[in-house]
PDB file of N, CA and C in Angstrom:
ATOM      1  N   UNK A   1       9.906 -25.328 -41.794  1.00  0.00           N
ATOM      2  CA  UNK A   1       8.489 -25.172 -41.582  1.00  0.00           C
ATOM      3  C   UNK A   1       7.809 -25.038 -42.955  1.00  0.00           C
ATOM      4  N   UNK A   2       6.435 -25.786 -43.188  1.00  0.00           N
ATOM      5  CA  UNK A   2       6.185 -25.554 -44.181  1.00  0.00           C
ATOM      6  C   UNK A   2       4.854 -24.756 -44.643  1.00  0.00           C
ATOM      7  N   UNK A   3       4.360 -24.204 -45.506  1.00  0.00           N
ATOM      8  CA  UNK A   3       3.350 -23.278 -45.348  1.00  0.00           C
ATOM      9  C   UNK A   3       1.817 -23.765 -45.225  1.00  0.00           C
ATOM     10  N   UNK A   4       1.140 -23.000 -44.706  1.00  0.00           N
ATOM     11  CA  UNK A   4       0.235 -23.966 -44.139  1.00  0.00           C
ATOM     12  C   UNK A   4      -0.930 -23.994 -45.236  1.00  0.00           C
ATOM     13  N   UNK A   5      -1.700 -25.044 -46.409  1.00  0.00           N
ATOM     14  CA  UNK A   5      -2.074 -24.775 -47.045  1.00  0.00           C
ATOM     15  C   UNK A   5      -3.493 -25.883 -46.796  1.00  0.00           C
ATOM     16  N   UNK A   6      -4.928 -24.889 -46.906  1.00  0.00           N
ATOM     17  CA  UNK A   6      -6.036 -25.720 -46.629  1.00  0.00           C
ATOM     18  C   UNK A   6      -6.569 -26.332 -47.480  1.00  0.00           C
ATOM     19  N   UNK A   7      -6.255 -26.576 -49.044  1.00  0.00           N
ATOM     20  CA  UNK A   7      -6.622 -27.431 -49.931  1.00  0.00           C
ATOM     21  C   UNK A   7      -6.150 -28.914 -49.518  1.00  0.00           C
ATOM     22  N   UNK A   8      -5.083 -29.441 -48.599  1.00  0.00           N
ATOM     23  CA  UNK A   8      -4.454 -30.293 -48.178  1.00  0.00           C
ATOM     24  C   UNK A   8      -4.753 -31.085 -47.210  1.00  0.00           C
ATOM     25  N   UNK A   9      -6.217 -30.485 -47.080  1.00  0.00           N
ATOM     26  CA  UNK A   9      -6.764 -30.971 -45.978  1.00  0.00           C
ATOM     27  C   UNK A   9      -7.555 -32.256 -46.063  1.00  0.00           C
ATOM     28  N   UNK A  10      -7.269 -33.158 -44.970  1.00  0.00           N
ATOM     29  CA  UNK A  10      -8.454 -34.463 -45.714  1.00  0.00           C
ATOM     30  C   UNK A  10      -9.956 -33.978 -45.549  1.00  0.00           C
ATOM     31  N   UNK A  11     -10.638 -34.107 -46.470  1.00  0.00           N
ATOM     32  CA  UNK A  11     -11.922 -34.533 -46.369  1.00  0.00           C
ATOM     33  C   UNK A  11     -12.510 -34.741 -45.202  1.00  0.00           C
ATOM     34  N   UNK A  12     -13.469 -34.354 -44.724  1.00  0.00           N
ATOM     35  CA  UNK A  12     -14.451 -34.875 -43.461  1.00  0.00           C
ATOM     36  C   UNK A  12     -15.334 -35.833 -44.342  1.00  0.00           C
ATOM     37  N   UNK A  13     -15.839 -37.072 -43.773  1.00  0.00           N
ATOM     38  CA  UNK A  13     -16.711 -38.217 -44.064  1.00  0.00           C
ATOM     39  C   UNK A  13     -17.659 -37.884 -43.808  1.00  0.00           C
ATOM     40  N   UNK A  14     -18.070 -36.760 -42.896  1.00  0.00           N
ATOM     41  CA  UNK A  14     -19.560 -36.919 -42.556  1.00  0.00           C
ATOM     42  C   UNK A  14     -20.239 -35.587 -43.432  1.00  0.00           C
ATOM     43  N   UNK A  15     -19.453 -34.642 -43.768  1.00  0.00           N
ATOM     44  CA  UNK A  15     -19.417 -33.391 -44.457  1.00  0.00           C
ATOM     45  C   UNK A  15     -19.621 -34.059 -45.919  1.00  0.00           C
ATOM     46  N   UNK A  16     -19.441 -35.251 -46.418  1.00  0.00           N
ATOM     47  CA  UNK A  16     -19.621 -35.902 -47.566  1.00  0.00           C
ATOM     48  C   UNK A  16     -20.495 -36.156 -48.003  1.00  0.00           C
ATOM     49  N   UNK A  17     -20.625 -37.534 -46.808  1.00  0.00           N
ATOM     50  CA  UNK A  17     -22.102 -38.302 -46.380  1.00  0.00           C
ATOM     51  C   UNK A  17     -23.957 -37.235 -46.886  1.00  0.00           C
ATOM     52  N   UNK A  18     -23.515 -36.175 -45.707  1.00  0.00           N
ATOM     53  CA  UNK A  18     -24.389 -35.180 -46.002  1.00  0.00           C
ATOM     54  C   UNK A  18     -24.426 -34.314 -47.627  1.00  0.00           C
ATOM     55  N   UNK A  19     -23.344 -34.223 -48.067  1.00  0.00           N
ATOM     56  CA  UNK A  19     -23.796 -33.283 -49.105  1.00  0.00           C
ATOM     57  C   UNK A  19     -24.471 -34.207 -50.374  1.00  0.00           C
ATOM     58  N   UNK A  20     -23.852 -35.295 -50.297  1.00  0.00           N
ATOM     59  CA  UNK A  20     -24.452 -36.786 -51.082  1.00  0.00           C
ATOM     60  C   UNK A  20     -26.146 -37.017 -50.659  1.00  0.00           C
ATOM     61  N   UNK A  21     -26.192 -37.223 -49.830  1.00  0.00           N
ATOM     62  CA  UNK A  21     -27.132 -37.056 -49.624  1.00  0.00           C
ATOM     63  C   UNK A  21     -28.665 -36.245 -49.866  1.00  0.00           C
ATOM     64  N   UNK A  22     -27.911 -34.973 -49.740  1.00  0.00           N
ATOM     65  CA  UNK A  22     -28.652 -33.668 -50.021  1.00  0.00           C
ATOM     66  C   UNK A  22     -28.770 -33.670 -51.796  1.00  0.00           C
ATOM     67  N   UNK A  23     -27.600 -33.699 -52.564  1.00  0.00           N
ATOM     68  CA  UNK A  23     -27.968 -33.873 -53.783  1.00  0.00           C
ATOM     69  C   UNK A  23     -28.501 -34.936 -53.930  1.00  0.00           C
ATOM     70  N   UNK A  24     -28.772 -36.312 -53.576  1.00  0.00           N
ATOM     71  CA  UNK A  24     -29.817 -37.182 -53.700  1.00  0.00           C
ATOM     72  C   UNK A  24     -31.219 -37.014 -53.874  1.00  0.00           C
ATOM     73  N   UNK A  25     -31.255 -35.776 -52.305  1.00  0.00           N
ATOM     74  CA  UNK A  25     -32.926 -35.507 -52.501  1.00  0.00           C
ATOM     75  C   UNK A  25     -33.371 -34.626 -53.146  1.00  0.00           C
ATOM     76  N   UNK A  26     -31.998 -33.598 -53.253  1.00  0.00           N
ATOM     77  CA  UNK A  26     -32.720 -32.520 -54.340  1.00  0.00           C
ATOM     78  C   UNK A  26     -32.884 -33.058 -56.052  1.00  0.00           C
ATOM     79  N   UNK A  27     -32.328 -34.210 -56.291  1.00  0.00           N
ATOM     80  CA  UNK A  27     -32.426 -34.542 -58.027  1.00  0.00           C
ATOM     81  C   UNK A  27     -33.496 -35.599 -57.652  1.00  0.00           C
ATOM     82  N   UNK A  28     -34.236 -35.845 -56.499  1.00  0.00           N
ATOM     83  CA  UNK A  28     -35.366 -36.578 -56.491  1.00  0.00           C
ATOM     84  C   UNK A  28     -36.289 -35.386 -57.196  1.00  0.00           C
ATOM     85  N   UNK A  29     -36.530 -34.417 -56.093  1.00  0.00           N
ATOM     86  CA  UNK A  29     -37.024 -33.203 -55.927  1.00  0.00           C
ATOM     87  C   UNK A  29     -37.205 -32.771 -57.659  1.00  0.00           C
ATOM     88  N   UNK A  30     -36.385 -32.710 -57.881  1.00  0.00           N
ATOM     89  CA  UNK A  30     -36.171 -31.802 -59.593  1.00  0.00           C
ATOM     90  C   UNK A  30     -37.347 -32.835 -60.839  1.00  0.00           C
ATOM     91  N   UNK A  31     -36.563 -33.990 -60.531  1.00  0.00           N
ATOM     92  CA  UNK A  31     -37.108 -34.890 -61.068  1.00  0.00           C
ATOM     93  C   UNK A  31     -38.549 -35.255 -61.224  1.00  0.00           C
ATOM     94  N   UNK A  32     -39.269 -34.999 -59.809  1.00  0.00           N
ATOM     95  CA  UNK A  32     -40.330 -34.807 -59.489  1.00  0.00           C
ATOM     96  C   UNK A  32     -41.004 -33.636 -60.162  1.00  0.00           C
ATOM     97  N   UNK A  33     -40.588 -32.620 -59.489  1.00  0.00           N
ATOM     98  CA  UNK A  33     -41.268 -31.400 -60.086  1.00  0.00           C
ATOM     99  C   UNK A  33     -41.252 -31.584 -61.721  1.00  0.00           C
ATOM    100  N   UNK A  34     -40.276 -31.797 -62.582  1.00  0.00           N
ATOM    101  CA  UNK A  34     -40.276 -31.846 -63.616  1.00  0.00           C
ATOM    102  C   UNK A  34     -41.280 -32.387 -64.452  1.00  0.00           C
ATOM    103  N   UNK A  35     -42.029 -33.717 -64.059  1.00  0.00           N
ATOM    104  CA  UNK A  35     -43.273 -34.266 -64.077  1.00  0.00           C
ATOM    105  C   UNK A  35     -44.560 -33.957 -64.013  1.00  0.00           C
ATOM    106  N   UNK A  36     -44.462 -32.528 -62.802  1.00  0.00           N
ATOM    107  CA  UNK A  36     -45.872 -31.990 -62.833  1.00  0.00           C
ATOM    108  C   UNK A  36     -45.985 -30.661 -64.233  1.00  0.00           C
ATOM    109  N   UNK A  37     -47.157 -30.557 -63.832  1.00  0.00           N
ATOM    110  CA  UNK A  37     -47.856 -29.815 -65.116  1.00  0.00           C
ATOM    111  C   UNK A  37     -47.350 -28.136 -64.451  1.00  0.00           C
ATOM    112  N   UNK A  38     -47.565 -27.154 -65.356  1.00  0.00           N
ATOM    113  CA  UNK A  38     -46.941 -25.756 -65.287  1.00  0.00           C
ATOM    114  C   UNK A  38     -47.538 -25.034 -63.954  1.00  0.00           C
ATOM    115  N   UNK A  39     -48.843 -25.874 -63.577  1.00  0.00           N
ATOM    116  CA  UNK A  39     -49.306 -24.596 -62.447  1.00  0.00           C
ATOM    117  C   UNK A  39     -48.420 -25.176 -61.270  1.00  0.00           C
ATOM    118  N   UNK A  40     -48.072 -26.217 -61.164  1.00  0.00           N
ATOM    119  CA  UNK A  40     -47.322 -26.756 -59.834  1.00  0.00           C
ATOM    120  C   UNK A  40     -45.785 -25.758 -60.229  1.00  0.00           C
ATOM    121  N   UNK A  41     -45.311 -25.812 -61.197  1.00  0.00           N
ATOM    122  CA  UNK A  41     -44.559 -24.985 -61.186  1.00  0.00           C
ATOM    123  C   UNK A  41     -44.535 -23.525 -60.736  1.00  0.00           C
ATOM    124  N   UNK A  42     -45.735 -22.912 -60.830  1.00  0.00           N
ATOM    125  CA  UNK A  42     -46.568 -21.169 -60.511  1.00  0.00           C
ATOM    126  C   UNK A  42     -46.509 -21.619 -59.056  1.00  0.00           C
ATOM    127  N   UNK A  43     -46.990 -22.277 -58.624  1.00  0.00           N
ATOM    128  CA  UNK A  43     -47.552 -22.420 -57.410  1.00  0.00           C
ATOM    129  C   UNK A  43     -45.726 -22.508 -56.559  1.00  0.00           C
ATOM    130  N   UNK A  44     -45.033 -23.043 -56.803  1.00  0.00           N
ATOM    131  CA  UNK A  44     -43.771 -23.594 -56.399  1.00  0.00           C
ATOM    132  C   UNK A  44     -42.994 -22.196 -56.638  1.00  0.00           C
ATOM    133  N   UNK A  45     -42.588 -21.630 -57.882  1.00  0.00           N
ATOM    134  CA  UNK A  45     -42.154 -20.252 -57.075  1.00  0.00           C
ATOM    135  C   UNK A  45     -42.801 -19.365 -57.135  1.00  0.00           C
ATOM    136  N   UNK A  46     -43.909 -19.425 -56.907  1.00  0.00           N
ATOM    137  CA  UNK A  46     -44.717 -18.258 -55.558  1.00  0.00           C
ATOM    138  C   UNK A  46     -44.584 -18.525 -54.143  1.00  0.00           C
ATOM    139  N   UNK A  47     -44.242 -19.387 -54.354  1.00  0.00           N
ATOM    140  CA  UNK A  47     -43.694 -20.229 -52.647  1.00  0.00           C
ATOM    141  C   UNK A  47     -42.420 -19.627 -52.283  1.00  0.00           C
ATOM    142  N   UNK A  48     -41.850 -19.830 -53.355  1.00  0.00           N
ATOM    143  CA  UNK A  48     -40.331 -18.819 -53.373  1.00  0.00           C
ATOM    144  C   UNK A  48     -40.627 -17.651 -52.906  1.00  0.00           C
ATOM    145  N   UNK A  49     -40.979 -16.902 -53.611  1.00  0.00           N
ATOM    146  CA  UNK A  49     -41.241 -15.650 -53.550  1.00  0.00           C
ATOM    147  C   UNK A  49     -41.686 -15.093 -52.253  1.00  0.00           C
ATOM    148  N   UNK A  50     -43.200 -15.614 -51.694  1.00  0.00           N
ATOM    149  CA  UNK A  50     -43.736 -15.267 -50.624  1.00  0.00           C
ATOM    150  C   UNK A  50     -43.029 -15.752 -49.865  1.00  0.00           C
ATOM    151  N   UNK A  51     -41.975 -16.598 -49.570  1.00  0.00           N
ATOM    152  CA  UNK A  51     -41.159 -17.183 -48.219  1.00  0.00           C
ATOM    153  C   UNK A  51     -39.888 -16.005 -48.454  1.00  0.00           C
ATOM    154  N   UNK A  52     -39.719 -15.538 -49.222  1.00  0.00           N
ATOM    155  CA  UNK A  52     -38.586 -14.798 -49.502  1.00  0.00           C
ATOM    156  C   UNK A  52     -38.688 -13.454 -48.991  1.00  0.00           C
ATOM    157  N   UNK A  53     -39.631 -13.491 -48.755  1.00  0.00           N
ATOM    158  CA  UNK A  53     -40.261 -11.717 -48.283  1.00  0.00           C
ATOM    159  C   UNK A  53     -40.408 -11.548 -47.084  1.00  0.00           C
ATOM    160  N   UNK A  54     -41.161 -13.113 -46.370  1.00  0.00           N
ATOM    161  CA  UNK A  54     -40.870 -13.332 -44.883  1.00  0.00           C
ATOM    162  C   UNK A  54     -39.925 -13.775 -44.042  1.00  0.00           C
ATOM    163  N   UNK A  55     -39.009 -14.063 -44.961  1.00  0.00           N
ATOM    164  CA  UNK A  55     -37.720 -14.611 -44.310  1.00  0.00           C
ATOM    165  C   UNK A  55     -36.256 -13.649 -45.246  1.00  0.00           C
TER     166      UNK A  55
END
């Protein structure tokens, strides 16, 4: 018997698909923001902030 080890595991395709994905839109996202001027930045985490307090 051999020991059961979960690094050995294949990959899920769709668990991929998605995280590819997700970093797709977030280095859109970054990319974007990076472009605007400093108050979009103020404004963006105060968004943080106030969602952080309600959630």
């Amino acid at each position: 018997m051999t020991k059961y080890d979960p690094y050995d595991e294949v990959r899920n395709e769709k668990a991929d698909a998605a995280a590819s994905e997700w970093r797709e839109t977030s280095s859109r996202f970054w990319r974007y923001l990076r472009t605007r001027p400093a108050e979009c930045w103020g404004f963006f985490v105060a968004g943080l902030i106030v969602g952080g307090m309600f959630f």
